[in-house]
N, C-alpha and C. Protein backbone atom coordinates (compact mmCIF):
# COMPACT_ATOMS: atom_id res chain seq x y z
N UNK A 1 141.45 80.15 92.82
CA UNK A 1 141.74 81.54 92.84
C UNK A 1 141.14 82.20 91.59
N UNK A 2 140.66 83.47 91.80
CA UNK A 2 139.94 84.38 90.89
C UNK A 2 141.25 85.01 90.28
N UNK A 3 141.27 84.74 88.42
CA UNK A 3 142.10 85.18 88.00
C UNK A 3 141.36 86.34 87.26
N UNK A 4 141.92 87.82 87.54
CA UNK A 4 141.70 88.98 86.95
C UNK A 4 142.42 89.41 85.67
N UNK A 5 141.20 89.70 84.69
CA UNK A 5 141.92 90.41 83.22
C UNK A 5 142.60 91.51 83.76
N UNK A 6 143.92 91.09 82.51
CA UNK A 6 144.48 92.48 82.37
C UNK A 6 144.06 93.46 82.32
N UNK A 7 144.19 94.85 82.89
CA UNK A 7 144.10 95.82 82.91
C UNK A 7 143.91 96.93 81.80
N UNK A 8 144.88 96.54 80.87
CA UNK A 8 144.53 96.90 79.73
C UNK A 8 143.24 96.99 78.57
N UNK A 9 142.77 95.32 79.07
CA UNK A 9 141.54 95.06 78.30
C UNK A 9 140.37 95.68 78.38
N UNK A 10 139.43 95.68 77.85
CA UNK A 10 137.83 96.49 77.86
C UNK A 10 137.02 95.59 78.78
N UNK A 11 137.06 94.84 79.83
CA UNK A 11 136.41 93.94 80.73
C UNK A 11 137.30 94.09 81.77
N UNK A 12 138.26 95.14 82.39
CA UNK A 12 139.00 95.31 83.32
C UNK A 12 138.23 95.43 84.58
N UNK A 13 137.36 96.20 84.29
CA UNK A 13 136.17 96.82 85.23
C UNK A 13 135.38 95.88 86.01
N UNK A 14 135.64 95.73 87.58
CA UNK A 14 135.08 94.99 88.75
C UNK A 14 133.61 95.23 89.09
N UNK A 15 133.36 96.52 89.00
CA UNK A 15 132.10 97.11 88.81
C UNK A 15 131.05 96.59 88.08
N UNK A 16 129.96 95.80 89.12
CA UNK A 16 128.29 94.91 88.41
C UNK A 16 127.77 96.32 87.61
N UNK A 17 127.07 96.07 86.22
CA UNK A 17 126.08 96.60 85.78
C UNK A 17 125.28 96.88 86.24
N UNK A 18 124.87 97.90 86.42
CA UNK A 18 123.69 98.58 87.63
C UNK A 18 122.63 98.86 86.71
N UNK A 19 122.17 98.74 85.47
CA UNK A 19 121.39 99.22 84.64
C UNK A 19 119.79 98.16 85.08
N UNK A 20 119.74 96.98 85.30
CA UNK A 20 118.71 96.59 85.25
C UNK A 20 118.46 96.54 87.20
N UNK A 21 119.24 96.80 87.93
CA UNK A 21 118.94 97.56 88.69
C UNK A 21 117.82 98.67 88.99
N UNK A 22 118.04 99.47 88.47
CA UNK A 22 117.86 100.98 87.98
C UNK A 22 116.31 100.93 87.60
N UNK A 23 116.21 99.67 86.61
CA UNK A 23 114.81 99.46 85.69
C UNK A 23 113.68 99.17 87.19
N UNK A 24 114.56 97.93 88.19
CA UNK A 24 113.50 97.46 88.36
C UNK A 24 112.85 98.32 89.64
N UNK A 25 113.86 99.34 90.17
CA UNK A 25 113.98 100.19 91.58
C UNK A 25 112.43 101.12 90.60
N UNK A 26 113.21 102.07 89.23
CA UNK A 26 112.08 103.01 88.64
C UNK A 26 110.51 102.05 88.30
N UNK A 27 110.43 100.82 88.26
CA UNK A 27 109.23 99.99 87.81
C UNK A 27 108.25 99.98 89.20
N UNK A 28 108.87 99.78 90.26
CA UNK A 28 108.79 99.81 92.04
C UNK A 28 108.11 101.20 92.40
N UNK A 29 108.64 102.13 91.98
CA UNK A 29 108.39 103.41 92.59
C UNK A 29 107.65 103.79 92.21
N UNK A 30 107.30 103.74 90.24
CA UNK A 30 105.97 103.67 89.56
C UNK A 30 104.86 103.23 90.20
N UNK A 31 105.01 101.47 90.57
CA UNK A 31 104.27 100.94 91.45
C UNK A 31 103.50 101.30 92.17
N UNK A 32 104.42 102.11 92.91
CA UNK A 32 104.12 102.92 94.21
C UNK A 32 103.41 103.99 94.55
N UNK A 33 103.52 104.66 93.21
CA UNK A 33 102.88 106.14 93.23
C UNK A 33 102.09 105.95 92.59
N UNK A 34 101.24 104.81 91.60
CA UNK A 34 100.15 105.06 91.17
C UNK A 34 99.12 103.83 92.39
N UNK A 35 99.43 103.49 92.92
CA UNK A 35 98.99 102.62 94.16
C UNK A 35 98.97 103.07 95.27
N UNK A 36 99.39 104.65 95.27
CA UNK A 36 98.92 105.40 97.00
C UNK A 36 97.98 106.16 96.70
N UNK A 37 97.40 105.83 97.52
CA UNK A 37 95.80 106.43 98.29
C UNK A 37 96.29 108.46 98.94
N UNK A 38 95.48 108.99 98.06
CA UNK A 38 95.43 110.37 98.32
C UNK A 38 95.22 110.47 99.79
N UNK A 39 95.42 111.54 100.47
CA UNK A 39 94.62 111.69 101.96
C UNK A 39 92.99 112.53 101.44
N UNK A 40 92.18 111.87 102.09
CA UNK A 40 91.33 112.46 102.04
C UNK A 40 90.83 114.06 103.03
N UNK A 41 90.06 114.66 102.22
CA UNK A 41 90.10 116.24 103.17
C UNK A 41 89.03 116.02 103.71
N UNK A 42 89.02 115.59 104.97
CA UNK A 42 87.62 115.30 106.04
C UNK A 42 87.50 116.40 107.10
N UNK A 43 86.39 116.58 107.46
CA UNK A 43 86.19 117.17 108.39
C UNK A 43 84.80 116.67 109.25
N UNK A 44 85.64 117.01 110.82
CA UNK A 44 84.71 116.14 111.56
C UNK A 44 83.34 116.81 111.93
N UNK A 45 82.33 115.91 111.49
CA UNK A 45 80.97 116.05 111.83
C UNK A 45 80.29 115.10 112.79
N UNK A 46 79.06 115.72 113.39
CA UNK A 46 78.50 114.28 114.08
C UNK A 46 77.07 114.28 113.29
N UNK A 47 76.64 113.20 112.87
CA UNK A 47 75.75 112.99 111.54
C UNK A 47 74.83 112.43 112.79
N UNK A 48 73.61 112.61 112.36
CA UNK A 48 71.95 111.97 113.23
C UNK A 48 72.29 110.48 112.49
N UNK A 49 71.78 109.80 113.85
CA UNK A 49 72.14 108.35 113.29
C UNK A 49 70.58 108.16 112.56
N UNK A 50 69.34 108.47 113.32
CA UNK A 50 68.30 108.18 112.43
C UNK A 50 67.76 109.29 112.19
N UNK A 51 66.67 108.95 111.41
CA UNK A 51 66.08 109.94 109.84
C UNK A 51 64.68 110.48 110.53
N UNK A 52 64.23 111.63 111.21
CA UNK A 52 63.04 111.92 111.27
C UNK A 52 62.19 112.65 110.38
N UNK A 53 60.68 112.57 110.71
CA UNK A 53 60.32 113.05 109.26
C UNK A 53 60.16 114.80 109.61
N UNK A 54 60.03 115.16 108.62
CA UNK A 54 60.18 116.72 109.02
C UNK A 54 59.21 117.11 109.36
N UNK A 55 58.09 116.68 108.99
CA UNK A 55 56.74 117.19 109.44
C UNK A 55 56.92 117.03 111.44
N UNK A 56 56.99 116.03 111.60
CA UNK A 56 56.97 115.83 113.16
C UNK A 56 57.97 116.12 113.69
N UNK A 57 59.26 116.52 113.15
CA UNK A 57 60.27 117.75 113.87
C UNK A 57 59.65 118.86 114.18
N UNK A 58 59.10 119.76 113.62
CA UNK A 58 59.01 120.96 114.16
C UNK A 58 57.32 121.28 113.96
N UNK A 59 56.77 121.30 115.36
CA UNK A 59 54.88 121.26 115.31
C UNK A 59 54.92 122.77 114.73
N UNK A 60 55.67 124.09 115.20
CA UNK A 60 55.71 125.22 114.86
C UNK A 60 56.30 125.29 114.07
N UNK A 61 55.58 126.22 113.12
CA UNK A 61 56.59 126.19 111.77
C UNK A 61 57.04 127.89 112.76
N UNK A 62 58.61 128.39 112.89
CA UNK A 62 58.58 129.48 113.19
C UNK A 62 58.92 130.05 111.59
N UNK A 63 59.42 131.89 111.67
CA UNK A 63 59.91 132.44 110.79
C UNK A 63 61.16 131.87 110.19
N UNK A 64 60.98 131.59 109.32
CA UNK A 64 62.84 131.22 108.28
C UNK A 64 63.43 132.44 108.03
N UNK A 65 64.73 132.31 108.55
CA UNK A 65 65.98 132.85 107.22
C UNK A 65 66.02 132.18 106.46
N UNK A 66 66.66 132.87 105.41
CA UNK A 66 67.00 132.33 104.23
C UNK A 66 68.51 132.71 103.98
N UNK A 67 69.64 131.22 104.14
CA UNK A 67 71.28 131.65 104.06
C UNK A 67 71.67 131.53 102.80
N UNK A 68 72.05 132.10 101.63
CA UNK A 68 72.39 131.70 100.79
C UNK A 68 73.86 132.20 100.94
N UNK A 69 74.53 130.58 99.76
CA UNK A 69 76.01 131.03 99.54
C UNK A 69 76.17 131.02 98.07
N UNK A 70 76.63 131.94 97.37
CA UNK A 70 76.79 132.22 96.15
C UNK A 70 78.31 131.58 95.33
N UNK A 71 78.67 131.60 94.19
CA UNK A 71 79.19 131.02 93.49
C UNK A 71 80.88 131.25 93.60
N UNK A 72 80.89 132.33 94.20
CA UNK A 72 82.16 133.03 94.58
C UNK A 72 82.21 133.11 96.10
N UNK A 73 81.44 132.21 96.83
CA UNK A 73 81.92 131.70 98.28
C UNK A 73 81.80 132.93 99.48
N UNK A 74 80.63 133.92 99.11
CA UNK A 74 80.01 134.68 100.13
C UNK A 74 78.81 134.49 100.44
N UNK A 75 78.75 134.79 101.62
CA UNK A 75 77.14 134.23 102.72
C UNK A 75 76.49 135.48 102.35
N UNK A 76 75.21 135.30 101.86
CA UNK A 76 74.10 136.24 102.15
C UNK A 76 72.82 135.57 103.07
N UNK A 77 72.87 136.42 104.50
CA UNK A 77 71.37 135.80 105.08
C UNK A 77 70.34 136.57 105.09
N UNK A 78 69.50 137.19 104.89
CA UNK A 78 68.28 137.77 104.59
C UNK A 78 69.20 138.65 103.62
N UNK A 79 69.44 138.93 102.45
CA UNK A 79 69.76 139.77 102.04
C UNK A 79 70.86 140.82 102.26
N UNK A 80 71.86 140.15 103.41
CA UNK A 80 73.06 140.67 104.29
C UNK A 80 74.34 139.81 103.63
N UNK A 81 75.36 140.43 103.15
CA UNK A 81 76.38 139.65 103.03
C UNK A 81 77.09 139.75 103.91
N UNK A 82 77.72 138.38 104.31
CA UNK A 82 78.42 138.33 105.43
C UNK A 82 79.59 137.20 105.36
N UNK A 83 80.71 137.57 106.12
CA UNK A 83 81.57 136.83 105.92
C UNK A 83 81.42 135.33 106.51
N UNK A 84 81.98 134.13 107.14
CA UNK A 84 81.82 133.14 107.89
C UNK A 84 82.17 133.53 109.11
N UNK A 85 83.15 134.65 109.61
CA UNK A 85 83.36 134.91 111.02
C UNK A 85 82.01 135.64 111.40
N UNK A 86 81.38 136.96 110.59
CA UNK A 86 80.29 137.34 110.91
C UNK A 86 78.88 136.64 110.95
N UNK A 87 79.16 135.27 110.53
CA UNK A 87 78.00 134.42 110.93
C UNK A 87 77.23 134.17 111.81
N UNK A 88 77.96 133.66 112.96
CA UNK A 88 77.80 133.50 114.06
C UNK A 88 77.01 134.09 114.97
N UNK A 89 77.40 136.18 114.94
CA UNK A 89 76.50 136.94 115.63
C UNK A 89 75.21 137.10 115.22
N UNK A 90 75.55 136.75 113.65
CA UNK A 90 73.97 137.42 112.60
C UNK A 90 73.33 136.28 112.96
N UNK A 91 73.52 134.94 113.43
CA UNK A 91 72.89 133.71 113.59
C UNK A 91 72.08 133.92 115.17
N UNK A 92 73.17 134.80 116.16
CA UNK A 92 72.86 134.46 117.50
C UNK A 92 71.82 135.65 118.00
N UNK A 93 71.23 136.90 116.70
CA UNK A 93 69.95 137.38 117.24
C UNK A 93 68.69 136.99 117.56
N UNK A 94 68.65 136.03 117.13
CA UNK A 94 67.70 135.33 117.02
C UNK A 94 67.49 134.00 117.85
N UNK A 95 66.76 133.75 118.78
CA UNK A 95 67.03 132.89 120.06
C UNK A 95 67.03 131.18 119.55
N UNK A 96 66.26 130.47 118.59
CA UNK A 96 66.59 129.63 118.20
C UNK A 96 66.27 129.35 117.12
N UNK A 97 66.99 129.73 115.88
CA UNK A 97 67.01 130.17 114.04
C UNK A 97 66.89 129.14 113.50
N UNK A 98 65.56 129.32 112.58
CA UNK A 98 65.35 128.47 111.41
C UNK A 98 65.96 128.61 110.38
N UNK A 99 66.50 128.23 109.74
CA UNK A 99 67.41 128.19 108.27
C UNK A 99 66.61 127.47 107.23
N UNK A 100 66.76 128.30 106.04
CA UNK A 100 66.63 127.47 104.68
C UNK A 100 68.19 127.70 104.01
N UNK A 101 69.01 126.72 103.57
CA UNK A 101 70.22 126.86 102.82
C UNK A 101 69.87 126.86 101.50
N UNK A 102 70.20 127.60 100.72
CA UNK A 102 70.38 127.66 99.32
C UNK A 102 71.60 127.76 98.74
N UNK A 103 72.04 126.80 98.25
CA UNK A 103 73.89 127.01 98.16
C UNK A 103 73.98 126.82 96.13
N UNK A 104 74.44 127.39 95.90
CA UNK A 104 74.69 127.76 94.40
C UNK A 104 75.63 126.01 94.08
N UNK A 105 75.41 125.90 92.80
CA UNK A 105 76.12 124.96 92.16
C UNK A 105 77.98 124.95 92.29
N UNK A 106 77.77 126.28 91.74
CA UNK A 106 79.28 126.25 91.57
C UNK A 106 79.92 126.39 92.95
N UNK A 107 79.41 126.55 94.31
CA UNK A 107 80.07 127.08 95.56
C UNK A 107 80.77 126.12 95.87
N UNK A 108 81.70 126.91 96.13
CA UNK A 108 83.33 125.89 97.28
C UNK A 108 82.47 124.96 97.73
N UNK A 109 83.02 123.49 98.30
CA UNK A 109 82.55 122.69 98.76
C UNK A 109 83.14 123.10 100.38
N UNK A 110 83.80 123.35 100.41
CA UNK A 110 84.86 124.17 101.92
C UNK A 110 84.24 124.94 102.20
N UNK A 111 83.67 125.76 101.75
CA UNK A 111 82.85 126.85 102.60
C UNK A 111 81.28 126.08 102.77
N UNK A 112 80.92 125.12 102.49
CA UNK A 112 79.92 124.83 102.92
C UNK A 112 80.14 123.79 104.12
N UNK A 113 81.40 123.20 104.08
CA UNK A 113 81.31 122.01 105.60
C UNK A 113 81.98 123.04 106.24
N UNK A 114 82.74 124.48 106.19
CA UNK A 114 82.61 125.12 107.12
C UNK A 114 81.60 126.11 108.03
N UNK A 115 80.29 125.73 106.75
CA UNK A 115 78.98 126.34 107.72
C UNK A 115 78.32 125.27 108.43
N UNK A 116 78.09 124.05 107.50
CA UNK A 116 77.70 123.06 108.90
C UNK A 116 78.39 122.54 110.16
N UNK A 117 80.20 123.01 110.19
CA UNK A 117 80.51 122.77 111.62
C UNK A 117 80.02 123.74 112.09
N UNK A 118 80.03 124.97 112.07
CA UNK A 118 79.50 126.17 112.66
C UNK A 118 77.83 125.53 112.95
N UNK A 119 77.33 125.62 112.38
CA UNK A 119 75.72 125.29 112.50
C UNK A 119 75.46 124.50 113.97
N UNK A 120 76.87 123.01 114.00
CA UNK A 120 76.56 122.18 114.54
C UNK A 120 77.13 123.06 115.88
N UNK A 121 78.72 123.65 116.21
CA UNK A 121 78.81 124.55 117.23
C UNK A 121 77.94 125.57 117.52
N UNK A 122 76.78 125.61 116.97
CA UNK A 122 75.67 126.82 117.38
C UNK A 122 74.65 125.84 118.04
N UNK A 123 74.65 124.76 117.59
CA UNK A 123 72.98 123.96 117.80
C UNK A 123 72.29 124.48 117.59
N UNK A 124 72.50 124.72 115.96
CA UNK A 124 71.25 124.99 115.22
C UNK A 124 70.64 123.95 114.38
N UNK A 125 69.94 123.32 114.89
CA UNK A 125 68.70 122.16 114.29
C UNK A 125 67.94 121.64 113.32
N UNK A 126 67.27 123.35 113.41
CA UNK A 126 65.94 123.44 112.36
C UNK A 126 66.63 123.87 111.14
N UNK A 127 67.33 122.85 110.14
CA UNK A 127 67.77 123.47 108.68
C UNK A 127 67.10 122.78 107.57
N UNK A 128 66.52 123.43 106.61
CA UNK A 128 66.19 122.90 105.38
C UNK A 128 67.40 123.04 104.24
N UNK A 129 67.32 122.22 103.33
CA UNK A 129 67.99 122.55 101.91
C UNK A 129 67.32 122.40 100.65
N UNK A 130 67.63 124.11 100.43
CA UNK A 130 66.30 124.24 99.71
C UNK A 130 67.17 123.72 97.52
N UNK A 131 66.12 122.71 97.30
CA UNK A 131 66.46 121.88 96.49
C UNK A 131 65.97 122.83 94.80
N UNK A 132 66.43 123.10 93.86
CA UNK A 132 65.76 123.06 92.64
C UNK A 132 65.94 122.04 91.60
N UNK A 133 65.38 122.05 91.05
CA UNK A 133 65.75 120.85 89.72
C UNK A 133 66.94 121.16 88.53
N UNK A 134 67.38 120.78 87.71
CA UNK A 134 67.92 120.60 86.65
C UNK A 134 67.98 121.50 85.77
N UNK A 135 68.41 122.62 85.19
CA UNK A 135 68.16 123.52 84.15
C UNK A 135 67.38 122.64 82.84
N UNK A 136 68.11 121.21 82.76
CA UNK A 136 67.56 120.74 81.31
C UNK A 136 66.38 119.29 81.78
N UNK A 137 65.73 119.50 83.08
CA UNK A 137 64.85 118.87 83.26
C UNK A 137 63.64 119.24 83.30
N UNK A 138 62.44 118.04 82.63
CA UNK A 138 61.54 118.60 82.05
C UNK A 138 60.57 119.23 82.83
């Protein structure tokens, strides 16, 4: 038989120490939260499985636009600013539009995979990206 201290004494208390408990639950959860995987922000594209060369894409060179998106996340296409809903029509005068993209450094990365789903819901094809170099390259 389990004989219980008096009541009186400072060890009266039936109650386990929960303290290293406590340590190893907060050591766990630490664990935990520096060991989960962010969600990533994807958005669905369908990517060309192979690489053609550009020259033999297009025998006609037709007329280019030129879309630029600026640093503060507005579309200009020939010199038109336009929102991303007004894209679409300014895209669909034109029966099948050549694009050059010029997208600024600092631009949202979001407003640009929301012009190539659009691009890809237009089947629009013929796009260049028009590349510059380095401010501090020689």
């Amino acid at each position: 038989m389990i004989r219980l201290p008096p009541p009186n004494t400072a060890n009266a208390s039936l109650l386990p120490d929960l303290t290293p408990l406590l340590d190893v639950i907060f050591i766990v959860l630490v664990f935990f939260l520096l060991t989960a995987q962010a969600p990533l922000l994807q958005r669905p594209l369908d990517l060309p499985q192979d690489r053609r060369d550009s020259a033999s894409a297009g025998a006609v060179d037709t007329q280019r636009q030129l879309l630029e998106l600026n640093a503060s996340g507005l579309w200009r296409l020939d010199d038109q600013l336009l929102s991303l809903d007004e894209l679409p029509l300014a895209l669909g005068q034109t029966e099948r539009p050549a694009l050059d993209l010029a997208i600024d450094r600092q631009a949202p990365l979001a407003a640009f995979l929301d012009l190539i789903l659009l691009l890809q819901e237009q089947q629009i094809e013929d796009i260049r990206m028009l590349m510059e170099p380095a401010a501090d390259a020689p």
